[in-house]
Protein backbone atom coordinates (compact mmCIF):
# COMPACT_ATOMS: atom_id res chain seq x y z
CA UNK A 1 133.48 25.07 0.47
CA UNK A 2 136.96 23.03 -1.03
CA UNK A 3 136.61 19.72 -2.11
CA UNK A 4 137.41 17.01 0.34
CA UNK A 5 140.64 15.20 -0.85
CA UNK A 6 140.26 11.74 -1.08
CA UNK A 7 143.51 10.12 0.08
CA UNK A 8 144.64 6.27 -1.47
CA UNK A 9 145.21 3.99 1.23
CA UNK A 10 148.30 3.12 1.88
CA UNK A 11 149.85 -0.61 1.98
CA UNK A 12 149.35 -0.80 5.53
CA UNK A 13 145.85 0.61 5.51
CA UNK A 14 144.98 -2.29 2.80
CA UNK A 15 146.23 -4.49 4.87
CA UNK A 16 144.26 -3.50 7.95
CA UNK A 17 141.38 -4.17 5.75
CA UNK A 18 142.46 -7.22 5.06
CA UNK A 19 143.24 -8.15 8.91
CA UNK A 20 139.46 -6.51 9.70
CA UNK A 21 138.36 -8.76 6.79
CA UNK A 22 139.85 -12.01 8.34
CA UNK A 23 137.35 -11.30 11.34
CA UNK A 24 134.11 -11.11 9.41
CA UNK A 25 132.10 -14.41 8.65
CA UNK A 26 133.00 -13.90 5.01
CA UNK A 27 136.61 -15.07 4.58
CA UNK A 28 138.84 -13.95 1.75
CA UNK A 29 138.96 -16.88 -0.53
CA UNK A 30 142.45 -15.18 -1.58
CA UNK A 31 144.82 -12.79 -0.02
CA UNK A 32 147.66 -11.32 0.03
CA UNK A 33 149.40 -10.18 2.92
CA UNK A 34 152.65 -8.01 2.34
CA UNK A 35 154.25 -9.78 -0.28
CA UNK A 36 157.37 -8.97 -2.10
CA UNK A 37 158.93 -10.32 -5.44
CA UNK A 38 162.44 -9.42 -7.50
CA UNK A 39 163.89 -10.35 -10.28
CA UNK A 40 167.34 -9.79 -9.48
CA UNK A 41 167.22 -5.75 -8.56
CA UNK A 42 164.07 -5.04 -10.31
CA UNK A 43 161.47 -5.03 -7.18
CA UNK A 44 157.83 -6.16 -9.12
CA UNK A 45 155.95 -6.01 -6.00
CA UNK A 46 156.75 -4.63 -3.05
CA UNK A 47 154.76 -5.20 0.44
CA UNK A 48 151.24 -6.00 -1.62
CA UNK A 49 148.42 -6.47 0.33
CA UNK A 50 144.62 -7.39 -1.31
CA UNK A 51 141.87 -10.35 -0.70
CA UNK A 52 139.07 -11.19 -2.35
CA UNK A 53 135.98 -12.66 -0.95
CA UNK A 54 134.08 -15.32 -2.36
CA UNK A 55 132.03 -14.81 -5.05
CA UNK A 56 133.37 -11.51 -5.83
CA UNK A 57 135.35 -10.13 -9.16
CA UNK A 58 138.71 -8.40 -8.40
CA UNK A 59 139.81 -6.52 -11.43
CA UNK A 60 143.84 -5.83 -11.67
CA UNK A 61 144.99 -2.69 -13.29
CA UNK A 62 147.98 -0.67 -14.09
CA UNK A 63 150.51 0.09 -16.63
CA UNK A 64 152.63 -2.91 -18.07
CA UNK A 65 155.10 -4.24 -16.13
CA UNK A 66 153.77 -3.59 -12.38
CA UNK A 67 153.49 -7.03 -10.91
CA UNK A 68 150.11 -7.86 -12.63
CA UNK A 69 150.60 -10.70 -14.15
CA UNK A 70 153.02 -11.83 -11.98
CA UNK A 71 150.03 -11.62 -9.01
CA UNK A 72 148.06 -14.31 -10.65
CA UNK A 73 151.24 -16.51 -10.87
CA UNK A 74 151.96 -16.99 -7.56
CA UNK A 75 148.67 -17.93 -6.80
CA UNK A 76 149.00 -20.15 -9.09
CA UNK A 77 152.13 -21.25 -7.84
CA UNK A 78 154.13 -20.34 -11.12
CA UNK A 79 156.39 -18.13 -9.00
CA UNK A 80 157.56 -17.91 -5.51
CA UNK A 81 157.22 -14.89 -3.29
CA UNK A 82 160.39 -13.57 -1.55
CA UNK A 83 158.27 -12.85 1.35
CA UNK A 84 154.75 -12.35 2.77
CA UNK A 85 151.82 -14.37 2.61
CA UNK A 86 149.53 -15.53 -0.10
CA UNK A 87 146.08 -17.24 1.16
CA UNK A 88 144.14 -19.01 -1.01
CA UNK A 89 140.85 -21.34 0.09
CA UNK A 90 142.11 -20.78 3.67
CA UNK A 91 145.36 -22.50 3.07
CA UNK A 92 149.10 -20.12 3.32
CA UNK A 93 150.46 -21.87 0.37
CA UNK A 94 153.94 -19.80 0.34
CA UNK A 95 155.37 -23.15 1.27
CA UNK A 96 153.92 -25.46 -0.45
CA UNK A 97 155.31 -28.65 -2.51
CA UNK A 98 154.22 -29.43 -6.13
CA UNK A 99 151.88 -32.15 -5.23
CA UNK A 100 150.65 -29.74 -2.62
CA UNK A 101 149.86 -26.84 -5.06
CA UNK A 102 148.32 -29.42 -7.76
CA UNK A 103 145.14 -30.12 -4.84
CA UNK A 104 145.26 -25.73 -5.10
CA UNK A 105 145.20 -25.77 -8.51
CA UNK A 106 141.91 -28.06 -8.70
CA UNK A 107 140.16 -25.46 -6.88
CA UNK A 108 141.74 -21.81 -8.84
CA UNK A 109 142.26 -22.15 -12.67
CA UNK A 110 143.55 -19.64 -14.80
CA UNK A 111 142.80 -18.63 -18.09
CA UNK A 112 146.12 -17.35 -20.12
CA UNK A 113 146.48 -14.71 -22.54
CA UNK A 114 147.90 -17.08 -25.91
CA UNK A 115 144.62 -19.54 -24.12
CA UNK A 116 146.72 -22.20 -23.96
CA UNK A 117 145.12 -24.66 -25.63
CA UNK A 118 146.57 -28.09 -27.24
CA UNK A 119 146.99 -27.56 -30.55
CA UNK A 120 146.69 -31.15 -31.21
CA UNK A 121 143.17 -31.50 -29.88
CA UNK A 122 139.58 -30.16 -31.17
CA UNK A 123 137.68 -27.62 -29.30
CA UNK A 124 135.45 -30.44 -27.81
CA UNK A 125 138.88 -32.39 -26.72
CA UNK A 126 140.47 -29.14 -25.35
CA UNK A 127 137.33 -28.55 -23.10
CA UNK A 128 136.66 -32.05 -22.44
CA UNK A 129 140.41 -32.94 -21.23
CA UNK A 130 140.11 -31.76 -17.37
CA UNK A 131 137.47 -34.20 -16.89
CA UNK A 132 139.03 -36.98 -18.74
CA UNK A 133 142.41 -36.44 -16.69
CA UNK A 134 140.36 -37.12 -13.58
CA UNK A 135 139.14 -40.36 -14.65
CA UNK A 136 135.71 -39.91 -12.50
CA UNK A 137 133.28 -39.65 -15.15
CA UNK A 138 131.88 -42.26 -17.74
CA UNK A 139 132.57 -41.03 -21.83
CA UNK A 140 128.44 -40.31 -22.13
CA UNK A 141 128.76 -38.30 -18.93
CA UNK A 142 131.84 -36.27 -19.88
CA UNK A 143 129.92 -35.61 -23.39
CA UNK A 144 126.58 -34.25 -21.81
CA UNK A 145 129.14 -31.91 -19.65
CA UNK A 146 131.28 -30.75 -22.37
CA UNK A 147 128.16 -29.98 -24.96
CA UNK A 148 126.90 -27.86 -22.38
CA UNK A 149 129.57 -25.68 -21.77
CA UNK A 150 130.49 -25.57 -25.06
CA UNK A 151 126.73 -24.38 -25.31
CA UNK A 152 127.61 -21.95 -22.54
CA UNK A 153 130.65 -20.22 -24.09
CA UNK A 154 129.29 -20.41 -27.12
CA UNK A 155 131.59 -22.45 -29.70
CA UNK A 156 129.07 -25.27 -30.25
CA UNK A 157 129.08 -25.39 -34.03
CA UNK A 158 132.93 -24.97 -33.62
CA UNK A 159 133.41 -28.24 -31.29
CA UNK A 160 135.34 -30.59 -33.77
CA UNK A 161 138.10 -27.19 -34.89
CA UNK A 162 141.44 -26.74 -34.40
CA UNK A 163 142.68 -23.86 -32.48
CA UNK A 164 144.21 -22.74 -34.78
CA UNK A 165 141.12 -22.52 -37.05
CA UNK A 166 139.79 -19.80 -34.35
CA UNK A 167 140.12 -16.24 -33.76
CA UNK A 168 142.34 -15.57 -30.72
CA UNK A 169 138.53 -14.05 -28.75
CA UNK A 170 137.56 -17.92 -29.69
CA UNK A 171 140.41 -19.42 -28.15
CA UNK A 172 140.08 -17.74 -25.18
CA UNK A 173 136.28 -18.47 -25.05
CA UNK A 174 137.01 -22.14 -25.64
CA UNK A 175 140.27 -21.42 -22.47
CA UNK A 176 137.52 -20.44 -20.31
CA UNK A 177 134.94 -23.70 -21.02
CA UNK A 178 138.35 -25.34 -20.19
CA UNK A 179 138.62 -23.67 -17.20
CA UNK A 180 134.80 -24.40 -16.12
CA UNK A 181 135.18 -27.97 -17.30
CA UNK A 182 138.01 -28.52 -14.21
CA UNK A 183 135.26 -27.26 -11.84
CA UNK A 184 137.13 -24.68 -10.03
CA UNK A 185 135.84 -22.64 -7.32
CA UNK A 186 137.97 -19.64 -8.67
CA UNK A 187 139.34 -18.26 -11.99
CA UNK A 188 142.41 -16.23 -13.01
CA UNK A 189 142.48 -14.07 -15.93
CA UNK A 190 145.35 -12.77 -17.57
CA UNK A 191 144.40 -9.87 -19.68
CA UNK A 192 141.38 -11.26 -21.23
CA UNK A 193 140.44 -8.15 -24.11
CA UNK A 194 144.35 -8.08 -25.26
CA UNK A 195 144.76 -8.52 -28.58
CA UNK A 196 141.34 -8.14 -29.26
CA UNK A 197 139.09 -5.31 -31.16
CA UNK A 198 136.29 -3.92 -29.29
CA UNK A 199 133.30 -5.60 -29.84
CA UNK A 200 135.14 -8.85 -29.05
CA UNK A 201 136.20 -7.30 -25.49
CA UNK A 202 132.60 -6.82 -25.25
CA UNK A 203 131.67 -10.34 -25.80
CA UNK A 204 134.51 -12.20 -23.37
CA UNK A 205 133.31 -9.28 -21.00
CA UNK A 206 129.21 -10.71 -21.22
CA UNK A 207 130.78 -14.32 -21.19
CA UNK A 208 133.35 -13.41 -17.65
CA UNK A 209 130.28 -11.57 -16.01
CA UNK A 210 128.26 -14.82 -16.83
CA UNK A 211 130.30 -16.94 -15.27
CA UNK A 212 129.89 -14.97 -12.68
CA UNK A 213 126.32 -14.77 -12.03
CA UNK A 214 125.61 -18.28 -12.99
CA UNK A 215 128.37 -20.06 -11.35
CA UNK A 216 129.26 -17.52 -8.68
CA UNK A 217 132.71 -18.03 -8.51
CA UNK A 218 135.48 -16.08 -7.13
CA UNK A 219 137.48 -14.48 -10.21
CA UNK A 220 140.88 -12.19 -10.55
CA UNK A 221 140.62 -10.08 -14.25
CA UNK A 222 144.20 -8.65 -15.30
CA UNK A 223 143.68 -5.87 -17.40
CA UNK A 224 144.36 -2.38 -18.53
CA UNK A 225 141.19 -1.57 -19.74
CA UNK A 226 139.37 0.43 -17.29
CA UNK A 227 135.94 0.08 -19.21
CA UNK A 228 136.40 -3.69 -18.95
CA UNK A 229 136.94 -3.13 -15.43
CA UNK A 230 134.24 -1.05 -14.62
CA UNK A 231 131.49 -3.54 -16.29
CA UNK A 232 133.11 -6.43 -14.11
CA UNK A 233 134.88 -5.83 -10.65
CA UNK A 234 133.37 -5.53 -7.33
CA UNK A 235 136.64 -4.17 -5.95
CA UNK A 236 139.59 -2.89 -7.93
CA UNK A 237 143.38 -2.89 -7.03
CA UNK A 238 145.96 -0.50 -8.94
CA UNK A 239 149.51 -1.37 -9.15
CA UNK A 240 151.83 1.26 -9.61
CA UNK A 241 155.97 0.84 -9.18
CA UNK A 242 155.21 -2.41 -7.32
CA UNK A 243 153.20 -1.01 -4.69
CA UNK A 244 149.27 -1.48 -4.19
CA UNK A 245 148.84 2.48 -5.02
CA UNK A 246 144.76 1.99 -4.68
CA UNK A 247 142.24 -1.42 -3.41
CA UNK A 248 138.76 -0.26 -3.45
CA UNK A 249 135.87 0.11 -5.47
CA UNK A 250 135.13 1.15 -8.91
CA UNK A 251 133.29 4.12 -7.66
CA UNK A 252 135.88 5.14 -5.08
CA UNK A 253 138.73 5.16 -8.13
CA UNK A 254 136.84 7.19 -10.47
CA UNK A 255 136.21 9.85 -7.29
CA UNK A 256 139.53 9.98 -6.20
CA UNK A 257 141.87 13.21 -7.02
CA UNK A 258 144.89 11.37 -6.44
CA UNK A 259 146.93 12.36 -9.51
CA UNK A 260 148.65 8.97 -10.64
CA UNK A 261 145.34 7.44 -10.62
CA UNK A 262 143.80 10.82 -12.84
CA UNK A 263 146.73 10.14 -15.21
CA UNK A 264 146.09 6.54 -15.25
CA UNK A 265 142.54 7.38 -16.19
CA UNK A 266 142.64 9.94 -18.56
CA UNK A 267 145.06 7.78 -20.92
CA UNK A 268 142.48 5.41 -20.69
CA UNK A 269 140.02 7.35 -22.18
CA UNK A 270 142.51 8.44 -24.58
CA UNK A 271 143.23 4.78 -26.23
CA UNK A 272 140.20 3.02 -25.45
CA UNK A 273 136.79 3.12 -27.29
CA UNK A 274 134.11 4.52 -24.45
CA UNK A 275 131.35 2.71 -23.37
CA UNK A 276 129.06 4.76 -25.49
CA UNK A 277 130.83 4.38 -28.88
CA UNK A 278 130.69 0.35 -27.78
CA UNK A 279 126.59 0.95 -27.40
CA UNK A 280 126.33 2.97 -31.01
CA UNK A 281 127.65 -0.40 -32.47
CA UNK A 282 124.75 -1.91 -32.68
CA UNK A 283 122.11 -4.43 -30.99
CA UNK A 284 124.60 -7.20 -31.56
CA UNK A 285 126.81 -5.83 -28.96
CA UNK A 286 124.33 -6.18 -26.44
CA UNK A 287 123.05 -9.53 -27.18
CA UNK A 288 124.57 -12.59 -25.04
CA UNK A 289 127.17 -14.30 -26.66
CA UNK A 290 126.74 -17.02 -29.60
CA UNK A 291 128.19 -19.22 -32.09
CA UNK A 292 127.35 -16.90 -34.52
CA UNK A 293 128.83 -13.61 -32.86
CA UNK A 294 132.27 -15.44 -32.53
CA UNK A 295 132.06 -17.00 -35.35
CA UNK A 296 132.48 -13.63 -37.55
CA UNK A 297 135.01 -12.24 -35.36
């Protein structure tokens, strides 16, 4: 007996997902619904459909340049779609003002690649600044919150540095506490494990799928690590000449025989170390993340 072929949805069967989504209890806390964006003639995404449901961990993949990055910001209202719809909290924010997408931006965060961090401030200031900027909390209040996520991320002993005493798997640590600090109900991360060797990825990997389980918020992951990916998403979307070539999970990606997707995959196991080799380093790649382990790194 032949294999059965299993074919990638197209955009329009993502999107009838997404429509037989919208009728469930569960509501995507963000979706996109045929969206488009240019840059002049280069098309970056074109008719991209994908939600995410509360709660849940959508990674992003594909080769550079495909609209990834680009994704997160227009929901963070960075950029403008030329058309389509982008849903976030239950609100079609496509037209929105500004002030409008400031109220959006108190609920999704984003943590960016450089981490984005005031250069000017310590790593207890950096973290601490959301809450100061809402002027709700008293200065003992704001310091209980801060130690402890500080204590969560784990850059305690590193809470009077400068960033740029840190390594850049520090700074983005000390990005996320940032992020936590502004009490979001989402996060946005852009390419969290760039720039960064192995065992590092491994640690901002624990620290993302903490967040998670502790917190349970709704997250977006840009990367082009499928490893990474794997440990984290519930659902995966792959992005390939602006199109949403795959949405689905991780265990429906690694069984399809669609070729772009093989390709995709077996140059990932090319340039990335496997899961395996990351186990053989050692104990300390297992334990949860601490001053100590970013401190050396």
């Amino acid at each position: 007996m032949g294999t059965i072929q299993q074919p990638v949805p197209s955009n329009s069967a993502i999107f009838k997902e997404v429509e037989h989504n919208h009728s469930k209890q569960d509501q995507p806390f963000i979706a996109f619904e045929h969206v488009s964006k240019a840059f002049g003639d280069n098309i970056v995404l074109d008719d991209v459909s994908f939600f995410v449901l509360p709660g849940e961990t959508l990674c992003i993949i594909g080769r550079s340049g495909v609209g990834k990055s680009v994704s997160l910001a227009q929901i963070m209202g960075f950029l403008k779609p030329d058309s389509g719809k982008i849903l976030v909290a239950d609100e079609d924010i496509l037209g929105y003002t500004e002030v409008e997408m400031e109220r959006i931006r108190r609920k999704v965060t984003m943590v960016f690649q450089n981490g984005a961090l005031f250069d000017s401030l310590t790593v207890f200031e950096n973290v601490a600044f959301p809450l100061r900027e809402r002027r709700e909390l008293r200065e003992d209040q704001i310091d209980q919150i801060v130690t402890g996520l500080l204590g969560m991320v784990g850059v305690h002993e590193m809470a009077n540095s400068l960033p740029s005493d840190l390594s850049t798997g520090t700074r983005r640590a000390v990005a996320i506490g940032r992020a936590l600090a502004a009490q979001p109900e989402a996060i946005l991360y852009d390419e969290p494990t760039t720039m960064v060797d192995p065992l590092m990825a491994q640690l901002i990997g624990n620290l993302i799928q903490k967040v998670k389980v502790q917190l349970h918020l709704t997250s977006i992951v840009v990367t082009h690590d499928m490893h990474f990916a794997e440990k984290l998403a519930d659902r995966v979307l792959f992005l390939h000449e602006g199109r949403a070539h795959f949405f689905g999970s991780v265990d429906d990606l690694r069984r399809t025989t669609d070729p772009i997707l093989q390709e995709f995959l077996r140059l990932d196991e090319r340039t990335l170390p496997s899961p395996a080799l990351w186990k053989d380093m050692g104990s300390l790649l297992a334990a949860p993340v601490t001053p100590s382990n970013l401190k050396v790194l």
